[in-house]
N, C-alpha and C. Protein backbone atom coordinates (compact mmCIF):
# COMPACT_ATOMS: atom_id res chain seq x y z
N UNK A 1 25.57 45.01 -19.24
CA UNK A 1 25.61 45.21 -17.79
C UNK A 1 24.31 44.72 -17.16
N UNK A 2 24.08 44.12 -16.04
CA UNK A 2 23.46 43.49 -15.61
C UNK A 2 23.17 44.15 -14.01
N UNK A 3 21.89 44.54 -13.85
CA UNK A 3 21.38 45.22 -12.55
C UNK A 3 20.79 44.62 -11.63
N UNK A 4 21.00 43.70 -10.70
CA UNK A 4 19.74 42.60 -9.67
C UNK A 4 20.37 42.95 -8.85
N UNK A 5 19.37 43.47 -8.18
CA UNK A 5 19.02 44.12 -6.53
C UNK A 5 17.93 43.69 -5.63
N UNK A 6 17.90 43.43 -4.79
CA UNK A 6 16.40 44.20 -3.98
C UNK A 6 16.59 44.95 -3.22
N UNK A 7 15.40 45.71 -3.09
CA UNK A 7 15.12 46.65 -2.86
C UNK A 7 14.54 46.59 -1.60
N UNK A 8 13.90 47.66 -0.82
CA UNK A 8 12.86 48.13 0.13
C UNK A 8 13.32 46.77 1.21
N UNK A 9 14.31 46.04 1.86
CA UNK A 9 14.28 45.19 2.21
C UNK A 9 13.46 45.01 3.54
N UNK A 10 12.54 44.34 4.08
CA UNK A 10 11.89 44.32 5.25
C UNK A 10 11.32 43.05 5.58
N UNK A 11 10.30 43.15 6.96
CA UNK A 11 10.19 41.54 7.52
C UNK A 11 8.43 41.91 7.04
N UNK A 12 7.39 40.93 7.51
CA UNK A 12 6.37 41.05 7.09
C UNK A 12 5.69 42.25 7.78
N UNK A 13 4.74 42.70 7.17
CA UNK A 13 3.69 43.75 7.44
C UNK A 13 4.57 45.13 7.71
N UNK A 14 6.13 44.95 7.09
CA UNK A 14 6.87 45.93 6.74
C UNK A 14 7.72 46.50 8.42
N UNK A 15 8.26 45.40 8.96
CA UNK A 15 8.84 45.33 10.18
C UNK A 15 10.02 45.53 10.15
N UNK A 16 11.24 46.58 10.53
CA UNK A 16 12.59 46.77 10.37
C UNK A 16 13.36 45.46 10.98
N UNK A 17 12.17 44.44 11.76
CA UNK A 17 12.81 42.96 12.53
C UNK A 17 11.96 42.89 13.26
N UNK A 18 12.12 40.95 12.94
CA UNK A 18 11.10 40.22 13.53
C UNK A 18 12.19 38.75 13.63
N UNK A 19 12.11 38.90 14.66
CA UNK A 19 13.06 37.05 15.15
C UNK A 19 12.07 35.82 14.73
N UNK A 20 10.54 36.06 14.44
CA UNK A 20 9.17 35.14 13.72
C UNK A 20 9.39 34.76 12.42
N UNK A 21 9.65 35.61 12.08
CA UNK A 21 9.85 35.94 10.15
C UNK A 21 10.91 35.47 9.35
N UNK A 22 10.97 34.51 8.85
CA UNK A 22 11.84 33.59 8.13
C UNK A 22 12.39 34.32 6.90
N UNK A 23 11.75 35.07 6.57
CA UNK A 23 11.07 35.08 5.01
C UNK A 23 11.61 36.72 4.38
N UNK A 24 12.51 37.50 3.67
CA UNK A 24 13.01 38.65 3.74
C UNK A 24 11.98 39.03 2.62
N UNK A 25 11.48 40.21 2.33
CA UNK A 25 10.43 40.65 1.67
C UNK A 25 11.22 42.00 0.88
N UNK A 26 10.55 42.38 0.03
CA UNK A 26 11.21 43.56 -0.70
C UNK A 26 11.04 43.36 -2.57
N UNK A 27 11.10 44.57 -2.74
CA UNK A 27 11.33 44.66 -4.57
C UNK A 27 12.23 44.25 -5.12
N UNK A 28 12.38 44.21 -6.55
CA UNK A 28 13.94 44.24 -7.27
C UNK A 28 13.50 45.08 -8.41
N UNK A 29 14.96 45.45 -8.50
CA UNK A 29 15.59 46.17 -9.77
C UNK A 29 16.27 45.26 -10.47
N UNK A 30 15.51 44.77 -11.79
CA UNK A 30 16.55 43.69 -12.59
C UNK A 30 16.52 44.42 -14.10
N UNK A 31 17.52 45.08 -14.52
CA UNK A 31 18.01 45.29 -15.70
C UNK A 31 19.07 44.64 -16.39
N UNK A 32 18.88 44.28 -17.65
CA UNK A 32 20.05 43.85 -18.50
C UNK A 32 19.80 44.99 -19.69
N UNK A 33 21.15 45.39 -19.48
CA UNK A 33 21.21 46.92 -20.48
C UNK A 33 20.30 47.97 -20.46
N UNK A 34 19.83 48.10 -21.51
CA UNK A 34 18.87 49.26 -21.42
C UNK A 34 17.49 48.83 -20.77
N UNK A 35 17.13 47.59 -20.47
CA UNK A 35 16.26 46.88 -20.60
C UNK A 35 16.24 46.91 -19.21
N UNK A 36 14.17 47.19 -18.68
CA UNK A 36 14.00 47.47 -17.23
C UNK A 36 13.23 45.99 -17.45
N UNK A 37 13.75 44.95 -16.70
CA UNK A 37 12.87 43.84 -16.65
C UNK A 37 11.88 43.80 -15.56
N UNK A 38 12.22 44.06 -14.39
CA UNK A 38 11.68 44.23 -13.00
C UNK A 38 11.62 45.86 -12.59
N UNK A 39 10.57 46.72 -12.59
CA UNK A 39 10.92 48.00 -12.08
C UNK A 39 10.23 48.10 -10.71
N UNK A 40 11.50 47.90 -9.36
CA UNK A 40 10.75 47.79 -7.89
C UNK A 40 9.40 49.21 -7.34
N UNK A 41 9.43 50.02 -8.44
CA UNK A 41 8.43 51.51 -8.36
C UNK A 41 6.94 50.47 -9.31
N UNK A 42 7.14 49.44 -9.31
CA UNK A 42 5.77 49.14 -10.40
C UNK A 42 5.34 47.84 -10.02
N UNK A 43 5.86 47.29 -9.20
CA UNK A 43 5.67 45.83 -8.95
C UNK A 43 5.51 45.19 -7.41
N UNK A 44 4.56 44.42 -7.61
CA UNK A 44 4.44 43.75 -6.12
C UNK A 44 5.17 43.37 -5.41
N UNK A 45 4.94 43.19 -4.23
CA UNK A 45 5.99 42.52 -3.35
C UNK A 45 6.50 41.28 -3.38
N UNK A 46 7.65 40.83 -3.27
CA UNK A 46 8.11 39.36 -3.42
C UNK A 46 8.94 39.00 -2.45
N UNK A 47 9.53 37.63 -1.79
CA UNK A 47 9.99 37.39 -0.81
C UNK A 47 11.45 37.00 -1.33
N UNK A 48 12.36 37.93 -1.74
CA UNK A 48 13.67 38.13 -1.93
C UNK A 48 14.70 37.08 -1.31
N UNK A 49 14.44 36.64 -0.30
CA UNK A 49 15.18 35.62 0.39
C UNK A 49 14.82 34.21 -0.27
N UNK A 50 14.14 33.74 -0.65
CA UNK A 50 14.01 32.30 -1.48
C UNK A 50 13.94 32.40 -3.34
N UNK A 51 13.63 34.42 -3.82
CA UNK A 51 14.26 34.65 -4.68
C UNK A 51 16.19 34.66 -4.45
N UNK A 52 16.90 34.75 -4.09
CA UNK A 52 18.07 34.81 -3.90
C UNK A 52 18.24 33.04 -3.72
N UNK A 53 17.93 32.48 -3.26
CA UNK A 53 18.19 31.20 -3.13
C UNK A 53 18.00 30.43 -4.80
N UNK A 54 16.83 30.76 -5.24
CA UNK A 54 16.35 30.42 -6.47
C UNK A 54 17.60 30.70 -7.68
N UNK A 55 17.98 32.29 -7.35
CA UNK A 55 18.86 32.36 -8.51
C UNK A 55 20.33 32.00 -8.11
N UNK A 56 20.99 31.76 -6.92
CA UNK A 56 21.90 30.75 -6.92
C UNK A 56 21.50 29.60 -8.03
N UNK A 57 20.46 28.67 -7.39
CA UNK A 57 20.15 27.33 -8.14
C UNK A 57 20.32 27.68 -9.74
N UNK A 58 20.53 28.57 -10.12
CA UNK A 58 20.30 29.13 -11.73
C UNK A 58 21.76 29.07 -11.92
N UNK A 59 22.35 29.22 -11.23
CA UNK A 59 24.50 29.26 -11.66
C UNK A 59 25.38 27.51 -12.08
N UNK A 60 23.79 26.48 -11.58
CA UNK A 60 23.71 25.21 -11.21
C UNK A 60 23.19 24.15 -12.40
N UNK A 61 21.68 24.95 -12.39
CA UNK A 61 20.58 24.55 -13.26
C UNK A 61 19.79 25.11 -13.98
N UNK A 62 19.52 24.85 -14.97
CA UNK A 62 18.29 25.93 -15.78
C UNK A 62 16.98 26.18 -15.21
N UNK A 63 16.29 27.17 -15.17
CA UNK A 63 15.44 27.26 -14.72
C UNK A 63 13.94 27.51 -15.60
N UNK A 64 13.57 26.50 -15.74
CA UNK A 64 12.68 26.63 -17.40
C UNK A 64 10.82 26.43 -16.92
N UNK A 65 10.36 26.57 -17.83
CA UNK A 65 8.77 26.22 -17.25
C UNK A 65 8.52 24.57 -17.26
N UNK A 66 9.37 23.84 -17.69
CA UNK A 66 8.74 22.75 -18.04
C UNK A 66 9.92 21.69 -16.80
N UNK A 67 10.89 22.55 -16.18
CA UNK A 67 11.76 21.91 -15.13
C UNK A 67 12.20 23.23 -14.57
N UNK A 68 11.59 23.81 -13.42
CA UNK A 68 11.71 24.99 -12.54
C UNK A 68 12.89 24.76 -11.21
N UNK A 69 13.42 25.22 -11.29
CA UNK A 69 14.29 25.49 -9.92
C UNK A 69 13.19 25.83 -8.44
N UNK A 70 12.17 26.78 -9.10
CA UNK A 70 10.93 26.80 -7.30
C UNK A 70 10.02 27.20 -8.63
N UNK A 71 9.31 27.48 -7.75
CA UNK A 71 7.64 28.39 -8.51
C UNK A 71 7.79 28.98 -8.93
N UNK A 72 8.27 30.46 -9.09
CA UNK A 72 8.76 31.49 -9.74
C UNK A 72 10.19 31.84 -9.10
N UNK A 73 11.14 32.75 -10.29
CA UNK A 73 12.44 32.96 -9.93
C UNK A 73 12.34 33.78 -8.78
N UNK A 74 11.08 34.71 -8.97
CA UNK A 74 10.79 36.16 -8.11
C UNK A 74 9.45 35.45 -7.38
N UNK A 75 9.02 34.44 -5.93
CA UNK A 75 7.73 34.12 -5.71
C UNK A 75 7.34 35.26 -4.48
N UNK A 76 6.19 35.41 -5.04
CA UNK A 76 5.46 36.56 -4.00
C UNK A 76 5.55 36.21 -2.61
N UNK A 77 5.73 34.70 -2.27
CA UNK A 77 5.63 34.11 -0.95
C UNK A 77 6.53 32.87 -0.94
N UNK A 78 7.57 32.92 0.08
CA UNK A 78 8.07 31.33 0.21
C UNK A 78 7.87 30.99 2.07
N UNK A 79 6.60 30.83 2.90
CA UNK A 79 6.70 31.02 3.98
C UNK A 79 6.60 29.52 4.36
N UNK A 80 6.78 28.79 4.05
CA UNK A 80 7.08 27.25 4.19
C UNK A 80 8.48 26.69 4.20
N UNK A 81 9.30 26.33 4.47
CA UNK A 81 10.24 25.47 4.29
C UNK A 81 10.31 24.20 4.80
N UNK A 82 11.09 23.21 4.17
CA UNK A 82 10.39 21.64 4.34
C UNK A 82 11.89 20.68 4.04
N UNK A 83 12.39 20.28 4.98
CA UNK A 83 13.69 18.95 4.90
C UNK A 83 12.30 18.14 4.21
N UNK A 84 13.29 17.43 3.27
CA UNK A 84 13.13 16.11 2.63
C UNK A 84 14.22 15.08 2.71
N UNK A 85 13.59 13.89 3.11
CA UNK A 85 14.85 13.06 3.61
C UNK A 85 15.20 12.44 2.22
N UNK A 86 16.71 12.21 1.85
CA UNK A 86 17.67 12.13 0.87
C UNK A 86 17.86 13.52 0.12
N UNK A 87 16.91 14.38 -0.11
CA UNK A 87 17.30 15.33 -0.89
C UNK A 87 18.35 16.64 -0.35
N UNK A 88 19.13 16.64 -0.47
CA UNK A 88 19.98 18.32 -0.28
C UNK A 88 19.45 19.07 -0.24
N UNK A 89 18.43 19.59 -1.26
CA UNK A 89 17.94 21.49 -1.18
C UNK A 89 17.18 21.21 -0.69
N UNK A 90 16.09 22.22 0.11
CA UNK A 90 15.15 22.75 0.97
C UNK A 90 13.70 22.74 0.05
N UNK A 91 12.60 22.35 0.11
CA UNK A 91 11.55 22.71 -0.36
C UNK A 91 11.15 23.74 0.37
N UNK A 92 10.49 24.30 -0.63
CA UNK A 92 9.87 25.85 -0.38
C UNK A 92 8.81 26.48 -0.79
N UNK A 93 8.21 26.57 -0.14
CA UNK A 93 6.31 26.48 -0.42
C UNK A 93 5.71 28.18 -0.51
N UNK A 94 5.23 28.12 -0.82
CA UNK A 94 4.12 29.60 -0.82
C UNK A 94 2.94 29.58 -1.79
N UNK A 95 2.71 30.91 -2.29
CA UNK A 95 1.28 30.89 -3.30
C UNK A 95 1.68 30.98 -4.74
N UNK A 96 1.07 30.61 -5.32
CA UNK A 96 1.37 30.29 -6.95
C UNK A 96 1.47 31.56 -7.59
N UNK A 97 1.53 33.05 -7.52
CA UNK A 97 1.86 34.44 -7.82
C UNK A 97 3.35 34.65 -7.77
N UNK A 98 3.93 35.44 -8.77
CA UNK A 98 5.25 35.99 -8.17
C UNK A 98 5.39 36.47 -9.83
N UNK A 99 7.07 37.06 -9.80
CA UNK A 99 7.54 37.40 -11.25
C UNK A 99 8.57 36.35 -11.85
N UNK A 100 8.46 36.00 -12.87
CA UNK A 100 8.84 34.70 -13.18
C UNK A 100 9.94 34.88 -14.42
N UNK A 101 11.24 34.53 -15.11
CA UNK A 101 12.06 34.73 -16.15
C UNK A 101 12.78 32.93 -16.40
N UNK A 102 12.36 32.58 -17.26
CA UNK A 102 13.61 31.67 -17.49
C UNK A 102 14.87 32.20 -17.75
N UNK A 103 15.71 30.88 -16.87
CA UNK A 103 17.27 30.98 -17.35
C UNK A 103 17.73 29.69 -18.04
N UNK A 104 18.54 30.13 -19.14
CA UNK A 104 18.47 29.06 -20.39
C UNK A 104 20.30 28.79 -20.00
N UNK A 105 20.52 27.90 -19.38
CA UNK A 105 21.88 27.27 -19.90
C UNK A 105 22.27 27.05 -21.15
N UNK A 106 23.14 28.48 -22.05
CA UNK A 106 23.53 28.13 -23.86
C UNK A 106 24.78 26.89 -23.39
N UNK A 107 24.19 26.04 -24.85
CA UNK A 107 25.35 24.86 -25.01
C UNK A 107 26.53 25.08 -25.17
N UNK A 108 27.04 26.39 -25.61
CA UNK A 108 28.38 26.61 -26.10
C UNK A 108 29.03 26.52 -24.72
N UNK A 109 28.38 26.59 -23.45
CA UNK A 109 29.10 26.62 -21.70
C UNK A 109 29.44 28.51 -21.91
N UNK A 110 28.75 29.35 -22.50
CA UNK A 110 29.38 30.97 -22.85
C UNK A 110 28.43 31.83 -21.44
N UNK A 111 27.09 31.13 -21.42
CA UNK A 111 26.31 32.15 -20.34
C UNK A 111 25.20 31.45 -20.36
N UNK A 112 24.47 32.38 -19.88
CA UNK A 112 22.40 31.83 -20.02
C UNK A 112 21.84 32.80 -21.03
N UNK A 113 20.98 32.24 -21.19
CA UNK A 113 19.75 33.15 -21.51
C UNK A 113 18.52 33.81 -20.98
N UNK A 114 18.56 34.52 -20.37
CA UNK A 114 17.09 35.08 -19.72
C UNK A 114 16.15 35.04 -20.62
N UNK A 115 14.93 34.86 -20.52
CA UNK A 115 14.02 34.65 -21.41
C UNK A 115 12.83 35.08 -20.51
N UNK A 116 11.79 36.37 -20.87
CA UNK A 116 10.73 36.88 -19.95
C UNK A 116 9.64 35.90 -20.74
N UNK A 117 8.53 36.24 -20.66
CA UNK A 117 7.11 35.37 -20.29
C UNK A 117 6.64 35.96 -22.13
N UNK A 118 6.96 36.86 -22.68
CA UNK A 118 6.68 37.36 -23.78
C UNK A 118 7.74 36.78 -25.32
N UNK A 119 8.96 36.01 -24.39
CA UNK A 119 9.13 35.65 -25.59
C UNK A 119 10.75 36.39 -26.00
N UNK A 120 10.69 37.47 -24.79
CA UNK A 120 11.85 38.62 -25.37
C UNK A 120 13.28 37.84 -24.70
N UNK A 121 14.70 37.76 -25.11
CA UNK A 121 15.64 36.95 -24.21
C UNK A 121 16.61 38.05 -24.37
N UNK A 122 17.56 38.02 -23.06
CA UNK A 122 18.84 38.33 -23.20
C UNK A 122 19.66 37.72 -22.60
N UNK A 123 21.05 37.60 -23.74
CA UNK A 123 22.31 36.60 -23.36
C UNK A 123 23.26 37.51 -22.36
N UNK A 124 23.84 37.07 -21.58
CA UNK A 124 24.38 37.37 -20.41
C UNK A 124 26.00 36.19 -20.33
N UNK A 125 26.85 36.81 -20.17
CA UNK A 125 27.87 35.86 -20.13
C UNK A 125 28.12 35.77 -18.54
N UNK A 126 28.46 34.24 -18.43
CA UNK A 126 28.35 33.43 -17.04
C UNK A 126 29.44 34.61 -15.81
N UNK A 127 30.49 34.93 -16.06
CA UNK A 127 31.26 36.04 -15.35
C UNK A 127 30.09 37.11 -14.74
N UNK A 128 28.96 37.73 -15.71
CA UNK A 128 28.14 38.62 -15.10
C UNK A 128 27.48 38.34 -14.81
N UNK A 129 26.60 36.82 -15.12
CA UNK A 129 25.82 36.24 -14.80
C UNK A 129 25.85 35.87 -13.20
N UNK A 130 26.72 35.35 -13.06
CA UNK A 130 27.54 34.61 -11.05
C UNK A 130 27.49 35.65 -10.38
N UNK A 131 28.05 37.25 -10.76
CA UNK A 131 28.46 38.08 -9.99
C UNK A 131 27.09 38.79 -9.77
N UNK A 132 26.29 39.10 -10.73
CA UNK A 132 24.83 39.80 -10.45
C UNK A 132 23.99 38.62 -9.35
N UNK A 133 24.02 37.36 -9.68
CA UNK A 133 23.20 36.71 -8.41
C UNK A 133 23.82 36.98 -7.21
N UNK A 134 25.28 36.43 -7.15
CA UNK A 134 25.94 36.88 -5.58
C UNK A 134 25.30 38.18 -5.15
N UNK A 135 25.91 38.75 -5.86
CA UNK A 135 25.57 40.37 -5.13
C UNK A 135 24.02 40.75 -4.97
N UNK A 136 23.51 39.98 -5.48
CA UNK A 136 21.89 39.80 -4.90
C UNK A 136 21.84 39.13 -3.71
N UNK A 137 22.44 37.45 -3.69
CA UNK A 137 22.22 37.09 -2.34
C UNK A 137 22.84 37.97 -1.37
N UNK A 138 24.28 38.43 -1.75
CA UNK A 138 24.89 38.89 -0.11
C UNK A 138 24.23 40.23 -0.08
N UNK A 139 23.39 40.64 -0.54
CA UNK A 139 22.10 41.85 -0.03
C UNK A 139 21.52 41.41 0.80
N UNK A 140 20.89 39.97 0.51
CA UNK A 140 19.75 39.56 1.00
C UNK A 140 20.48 38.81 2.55
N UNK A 141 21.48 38.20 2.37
CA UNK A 141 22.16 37.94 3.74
C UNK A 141 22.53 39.12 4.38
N UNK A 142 23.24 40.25 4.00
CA UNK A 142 23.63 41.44 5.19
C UNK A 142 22.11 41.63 5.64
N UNK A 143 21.15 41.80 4.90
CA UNK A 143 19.55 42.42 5.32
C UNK A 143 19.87 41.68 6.72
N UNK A 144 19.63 39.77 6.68
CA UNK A 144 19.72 39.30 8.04
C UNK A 144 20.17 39.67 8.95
N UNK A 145 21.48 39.60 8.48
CA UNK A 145 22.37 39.60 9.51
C UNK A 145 23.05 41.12 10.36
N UNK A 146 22.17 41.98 9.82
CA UNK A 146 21.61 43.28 10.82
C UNK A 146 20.19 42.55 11.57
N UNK A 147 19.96 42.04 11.44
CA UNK A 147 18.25 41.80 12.32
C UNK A 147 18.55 40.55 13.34
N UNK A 148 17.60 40.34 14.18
CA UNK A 148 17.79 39.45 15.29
C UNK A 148 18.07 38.16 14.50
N UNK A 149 18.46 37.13 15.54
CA UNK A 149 19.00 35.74 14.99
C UNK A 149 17.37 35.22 14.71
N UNK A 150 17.27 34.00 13.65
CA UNK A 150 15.63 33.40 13.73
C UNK A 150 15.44 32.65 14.63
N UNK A 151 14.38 32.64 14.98
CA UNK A 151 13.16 31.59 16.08
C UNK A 151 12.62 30.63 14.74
N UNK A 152 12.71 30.08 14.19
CA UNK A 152 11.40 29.33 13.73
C UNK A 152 10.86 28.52 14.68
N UNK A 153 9.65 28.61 13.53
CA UNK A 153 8.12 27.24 14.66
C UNK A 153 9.02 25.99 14.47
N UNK A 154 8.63 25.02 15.64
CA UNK A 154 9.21 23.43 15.81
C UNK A 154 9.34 23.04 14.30
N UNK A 155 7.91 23.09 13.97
CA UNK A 155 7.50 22.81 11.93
C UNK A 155 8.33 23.12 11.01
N UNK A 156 8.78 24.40 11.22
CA UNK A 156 9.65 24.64 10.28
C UNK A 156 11.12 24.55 10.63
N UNK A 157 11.79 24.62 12.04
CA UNK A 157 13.48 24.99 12.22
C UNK A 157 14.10 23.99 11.20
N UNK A 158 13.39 22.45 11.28
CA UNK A 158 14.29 21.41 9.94
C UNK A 158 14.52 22.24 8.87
N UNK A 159 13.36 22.94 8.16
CA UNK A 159 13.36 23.05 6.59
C UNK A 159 14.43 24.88 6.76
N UNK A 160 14.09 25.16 7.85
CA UNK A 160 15.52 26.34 7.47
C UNK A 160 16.66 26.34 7.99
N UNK A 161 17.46 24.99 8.76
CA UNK A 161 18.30 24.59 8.81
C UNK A 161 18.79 24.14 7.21
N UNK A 162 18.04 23.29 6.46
CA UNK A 162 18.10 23.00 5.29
C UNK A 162 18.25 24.03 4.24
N UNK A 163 17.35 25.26 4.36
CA UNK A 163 17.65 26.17 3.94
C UNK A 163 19.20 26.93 3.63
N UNK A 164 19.21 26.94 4.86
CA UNK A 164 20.91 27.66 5.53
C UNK A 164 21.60 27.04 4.82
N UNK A 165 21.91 25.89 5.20
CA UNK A 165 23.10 24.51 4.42
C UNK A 165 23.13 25.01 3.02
N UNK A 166 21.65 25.14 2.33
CA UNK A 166 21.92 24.73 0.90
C UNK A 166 22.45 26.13 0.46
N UNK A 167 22.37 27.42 1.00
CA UNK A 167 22.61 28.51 0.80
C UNK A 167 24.09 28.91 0.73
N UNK A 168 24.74 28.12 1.68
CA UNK A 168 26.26 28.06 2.22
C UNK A 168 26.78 27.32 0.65
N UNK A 169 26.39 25.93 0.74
CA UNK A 169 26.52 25.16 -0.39
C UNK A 169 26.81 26.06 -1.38
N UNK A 170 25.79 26.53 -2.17
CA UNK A 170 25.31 27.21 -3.39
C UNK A 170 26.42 28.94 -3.23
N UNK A 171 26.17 28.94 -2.43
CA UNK A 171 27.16 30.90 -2.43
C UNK A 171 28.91 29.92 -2.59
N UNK A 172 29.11 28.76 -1.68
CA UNK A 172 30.45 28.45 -2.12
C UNK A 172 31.62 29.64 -2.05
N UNK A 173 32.63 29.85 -2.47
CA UNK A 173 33.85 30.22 -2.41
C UNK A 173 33.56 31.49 -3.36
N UNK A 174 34.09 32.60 -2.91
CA UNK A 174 33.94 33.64 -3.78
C UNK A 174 34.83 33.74 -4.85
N UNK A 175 34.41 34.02 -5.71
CA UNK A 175 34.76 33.90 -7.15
C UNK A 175 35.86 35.32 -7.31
N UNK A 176 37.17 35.44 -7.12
CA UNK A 176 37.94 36.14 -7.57
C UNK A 176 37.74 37.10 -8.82
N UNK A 177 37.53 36.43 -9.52
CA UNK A 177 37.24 37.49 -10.78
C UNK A 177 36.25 38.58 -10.68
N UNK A 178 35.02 38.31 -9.49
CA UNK A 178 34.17 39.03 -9.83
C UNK A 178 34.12 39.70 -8.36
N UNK A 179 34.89 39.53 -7.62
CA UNK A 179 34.54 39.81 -6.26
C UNK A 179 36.19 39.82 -5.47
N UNK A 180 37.18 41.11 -6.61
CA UNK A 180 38.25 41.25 -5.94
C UNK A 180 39.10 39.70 -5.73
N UNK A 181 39.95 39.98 -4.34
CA UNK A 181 41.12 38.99 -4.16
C UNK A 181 40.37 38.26 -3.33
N UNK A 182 39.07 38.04 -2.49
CA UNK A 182 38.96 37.69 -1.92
C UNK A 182 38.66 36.31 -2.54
N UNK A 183 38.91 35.06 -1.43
CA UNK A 183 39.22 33.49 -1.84
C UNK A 183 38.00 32.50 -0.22
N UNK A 184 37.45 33.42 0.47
CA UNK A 184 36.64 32.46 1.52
C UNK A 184 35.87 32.19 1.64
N UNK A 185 35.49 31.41 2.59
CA UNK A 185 33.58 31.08 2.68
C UNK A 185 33.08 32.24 2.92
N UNK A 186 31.86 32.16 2.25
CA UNK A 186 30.84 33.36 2.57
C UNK A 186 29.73 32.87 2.89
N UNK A 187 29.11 32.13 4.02
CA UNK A 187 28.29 31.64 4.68
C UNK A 187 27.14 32.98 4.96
N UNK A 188 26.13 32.54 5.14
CA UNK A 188 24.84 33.63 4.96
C UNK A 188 24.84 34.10 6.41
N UNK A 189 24.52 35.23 6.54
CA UNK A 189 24.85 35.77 7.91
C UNK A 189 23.04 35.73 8.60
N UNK A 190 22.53 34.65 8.13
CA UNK A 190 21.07 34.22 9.07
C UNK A 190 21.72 33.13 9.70
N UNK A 191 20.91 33.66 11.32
CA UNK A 191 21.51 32.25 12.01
C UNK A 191 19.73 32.24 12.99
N UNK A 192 19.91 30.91 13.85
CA UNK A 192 19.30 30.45 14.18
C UNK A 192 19.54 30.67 15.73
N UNK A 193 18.37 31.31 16.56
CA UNK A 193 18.59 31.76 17.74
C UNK A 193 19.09 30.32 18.91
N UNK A 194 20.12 29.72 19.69
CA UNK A 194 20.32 28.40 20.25
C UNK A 194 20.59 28.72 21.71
N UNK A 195 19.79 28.35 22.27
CA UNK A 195 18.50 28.37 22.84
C UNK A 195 17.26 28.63 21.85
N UNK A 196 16.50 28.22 21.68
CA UNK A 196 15.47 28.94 21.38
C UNK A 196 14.75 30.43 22.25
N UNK A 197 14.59 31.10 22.18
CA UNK A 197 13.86 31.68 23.51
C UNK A 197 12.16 32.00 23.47
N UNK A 198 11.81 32.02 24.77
CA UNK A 198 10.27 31.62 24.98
C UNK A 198 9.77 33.25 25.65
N UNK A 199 8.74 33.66 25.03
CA UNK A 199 8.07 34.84 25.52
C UNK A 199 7.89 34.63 26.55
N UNK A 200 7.89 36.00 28.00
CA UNK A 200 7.58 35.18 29.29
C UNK A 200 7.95 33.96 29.84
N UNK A 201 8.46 32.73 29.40
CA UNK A 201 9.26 31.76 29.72
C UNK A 201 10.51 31.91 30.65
N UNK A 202 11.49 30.68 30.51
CA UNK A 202 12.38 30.53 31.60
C UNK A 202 13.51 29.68 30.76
């Protein structure tokens, strides 16, 4: 059985909402079996929203030290986002800190392998594997989509438009097996304020 959550969900400097704040912040709880990999009572803060994006990319691609999906699976900070012209996914910037696990695509096509920083792994078959990330991202999307629509800066609205897309992309069609009868898009419930609106402005 497989446990990925976050936790404590909030905007920066621990804000119930901020229309500024790109960036969803909070702990996780990641257990496989008996095994506490992440305990959110012991561990720093991480920005859950580009973790959730990250472990989509893991249902896709391996996520290894020597070819990473982002900086860390868990990065303490992703407050950058960045369109790149030809590429699909979003670059995503922050500080080189966070909690980090490879995910090992096994050849047999049976699951991954988690693999922590010590060496220790656990196999996970792809059915629990898909359904523990979803249910991580659509945490991290309801968090949004209770809070105001985003403002980003001019600088950034490209790279979280890009964001959005690749998120839609990557969540794709809900997977029946693991998520009931349901068969539709599940698009991330962050949207982008249109108008922009201006403090004191017109």
């Amino acid at each position: 059985m497989i446990t990925l959550r976050p936790v404590n969900l909030r905007w920066i400097q621990g804000a119930a909402d901020d229309p500024l704040d790109l960036c969803a912040h909070g702990e996780v709880e990641f257990r496989i079996g008996c095994d506490v990999l992440l305990d959110p009572t012991a561990m720093k803060e991480v920005t859950v929203s580009a973790a959730a994006l990250y472990l989509l990319r893991t249902l896709a691609t391996p996520h290894t030290r020597a070819d990473p999906v982002g900086d860390h699976l868990f990065p303490c900070c992703g407050f950058a986002m960045y369109e790149v012209d030809g590429q699909q996914d979003v670059v995503v910037c922050g500080c080189p800190n966070g909690e980090d696990f490879e995910v090992l695509h096994r050849v047999d096509g049976a699951g991954v392998v988690v693999r922590a920083a010590d060496g220790r792994e656990w196999f996970c078959l792809w059915p629990d594997w898909r359904a523990a990330v979803f249910t991580f991202a659509d945490a991290v999307s309801t968090f949004y989509g209770k809070c105001s629509s985003k403002r980003p800066a001019a600088d950034y609205e490209a790279g979280f438009r890009c964001f959005l897309a690749e998120w839609e992309r990557r969540r794709g069609v809900r997977d029946p097996a693991t998520h009931g009868s349901l068969n539709a898009r599940n698009p991330p419930r962050m949207r982008i304020c249109q108008p922009p609106r201006c403090e004191g402005g017109t």
